[in-house]
Protein backbone atom coordinates (compact mmCIF):
# COMPACT_ATOMS: atom_id res chain seq x y z
CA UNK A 1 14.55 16.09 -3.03
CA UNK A 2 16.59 19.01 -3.16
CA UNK A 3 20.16 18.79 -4.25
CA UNK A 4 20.96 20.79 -0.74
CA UNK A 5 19.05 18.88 1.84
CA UNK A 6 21.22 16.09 2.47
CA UNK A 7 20.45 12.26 4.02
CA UNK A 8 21.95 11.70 6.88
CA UNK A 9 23.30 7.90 5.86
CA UNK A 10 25.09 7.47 9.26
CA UNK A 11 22.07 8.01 11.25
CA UNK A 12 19.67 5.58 8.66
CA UNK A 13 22.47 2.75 8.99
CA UNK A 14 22.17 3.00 12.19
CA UNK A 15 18.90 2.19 12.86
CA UNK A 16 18.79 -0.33 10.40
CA UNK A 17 21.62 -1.80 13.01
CA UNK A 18 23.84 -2.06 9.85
CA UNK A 19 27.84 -0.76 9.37
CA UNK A 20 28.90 1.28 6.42
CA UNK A 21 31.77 2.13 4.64
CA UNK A 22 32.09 5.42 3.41
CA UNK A 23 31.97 4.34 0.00
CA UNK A 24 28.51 2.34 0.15
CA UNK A 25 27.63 5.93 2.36
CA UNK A 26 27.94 7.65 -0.88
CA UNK A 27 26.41 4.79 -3.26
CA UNK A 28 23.50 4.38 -1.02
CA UNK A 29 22.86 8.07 0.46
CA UNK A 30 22.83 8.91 -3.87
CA UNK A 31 20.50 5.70 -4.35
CA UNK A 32 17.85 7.06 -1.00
CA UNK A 33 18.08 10.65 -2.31
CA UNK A 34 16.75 8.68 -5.98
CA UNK A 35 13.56 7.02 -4.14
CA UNK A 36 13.01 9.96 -2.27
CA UNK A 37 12.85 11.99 -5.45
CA UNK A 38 10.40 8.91 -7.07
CA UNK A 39 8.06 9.18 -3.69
CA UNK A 40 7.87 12.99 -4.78
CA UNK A 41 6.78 12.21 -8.24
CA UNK A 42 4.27 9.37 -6.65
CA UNK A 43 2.69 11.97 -4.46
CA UNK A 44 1.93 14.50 -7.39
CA UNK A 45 -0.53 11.72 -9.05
CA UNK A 46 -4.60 12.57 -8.68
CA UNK A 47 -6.07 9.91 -6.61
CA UNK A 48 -9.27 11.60 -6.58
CA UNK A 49 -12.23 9.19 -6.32
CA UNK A 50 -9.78 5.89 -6.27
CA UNK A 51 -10.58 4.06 -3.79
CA UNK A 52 -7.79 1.96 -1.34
CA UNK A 53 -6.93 -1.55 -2.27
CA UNK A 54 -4.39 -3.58 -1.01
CA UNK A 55 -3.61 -5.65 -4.38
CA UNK A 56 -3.91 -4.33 -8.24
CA UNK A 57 -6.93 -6.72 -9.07
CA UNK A 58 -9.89 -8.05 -6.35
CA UNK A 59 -8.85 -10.99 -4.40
CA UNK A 60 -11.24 -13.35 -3.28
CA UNK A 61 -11.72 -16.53 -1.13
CA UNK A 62 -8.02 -16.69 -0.36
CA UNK A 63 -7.80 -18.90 2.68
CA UNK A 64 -7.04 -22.49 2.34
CA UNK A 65 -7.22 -25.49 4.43
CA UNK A 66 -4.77 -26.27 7.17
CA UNK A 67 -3.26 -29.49 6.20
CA UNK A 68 -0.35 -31.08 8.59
CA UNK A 69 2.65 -31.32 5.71
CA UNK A 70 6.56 -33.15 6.16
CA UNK A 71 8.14 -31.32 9.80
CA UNK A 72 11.87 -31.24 10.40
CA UNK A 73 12.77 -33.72 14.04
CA UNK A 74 14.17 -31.63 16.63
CA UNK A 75 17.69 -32.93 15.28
CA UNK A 76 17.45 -32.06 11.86
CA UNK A 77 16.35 -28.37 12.63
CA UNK A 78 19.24 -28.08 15.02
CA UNK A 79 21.63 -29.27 12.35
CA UNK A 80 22.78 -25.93 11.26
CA UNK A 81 22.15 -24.10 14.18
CA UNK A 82 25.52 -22.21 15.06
CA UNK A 83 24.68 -22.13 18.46
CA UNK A 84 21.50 -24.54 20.23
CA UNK A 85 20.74 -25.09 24.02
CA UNK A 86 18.31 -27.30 25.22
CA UNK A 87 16.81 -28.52 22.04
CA UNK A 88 16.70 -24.32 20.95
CA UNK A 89 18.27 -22.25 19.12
CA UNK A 90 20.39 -19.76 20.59
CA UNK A 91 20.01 -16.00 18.66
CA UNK A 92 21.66 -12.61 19.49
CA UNK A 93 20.09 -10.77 21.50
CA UNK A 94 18.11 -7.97 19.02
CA UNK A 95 16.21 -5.70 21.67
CA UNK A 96 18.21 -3.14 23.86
CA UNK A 97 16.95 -2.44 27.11
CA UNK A 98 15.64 1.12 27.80
């Protein structure tokens, strides 16, 4: 990454739905320009001829049986809940309407 361009923290913090300080906007604008720079390096490697995999060594015959296991009563999961209703558990609201 050039030492020019620079990352616009702010905007990345944002969508990650997170609040900075304008220290950890320095720390982690320095530390994103560093993986950027990496991702650079990464894309200068010949792949030529190597084929896509989505683990280092061939995986095979990974499913296993479904067996029923221990389950939580409706009581115990709710027993750190901060907020229930109706046997549930009540979450923030994550997705903004358009």
């Amino acid at each position: 990454m050039d030492k020019n361009s620079a990352i616009d923290i702010s905007y990345v913090a944002s969508l990650a739905r997170i609040e900075l300080s304008d220290d950890e906007k320095v720390k982690f604008s320095a530390q994103l320009g560093q993986i950027l720079e990496y991702f650079k390096k990464l894309s200068a490697v010949d792949v030529e001829g190597v084929e896509p995999s989505a683990h280092a060594h061939a995986v095979y015959n990974v499913w296993r049986e479904d067996e029923a296991g221990p389950v939580l009563s409706v009581e115990q999961a709710l027993l750190n809940a901060p907020e229930k209703r109706e046997s549930q558990i009540v979450v923030p609201k994550v997705v903004d309407e358009a």
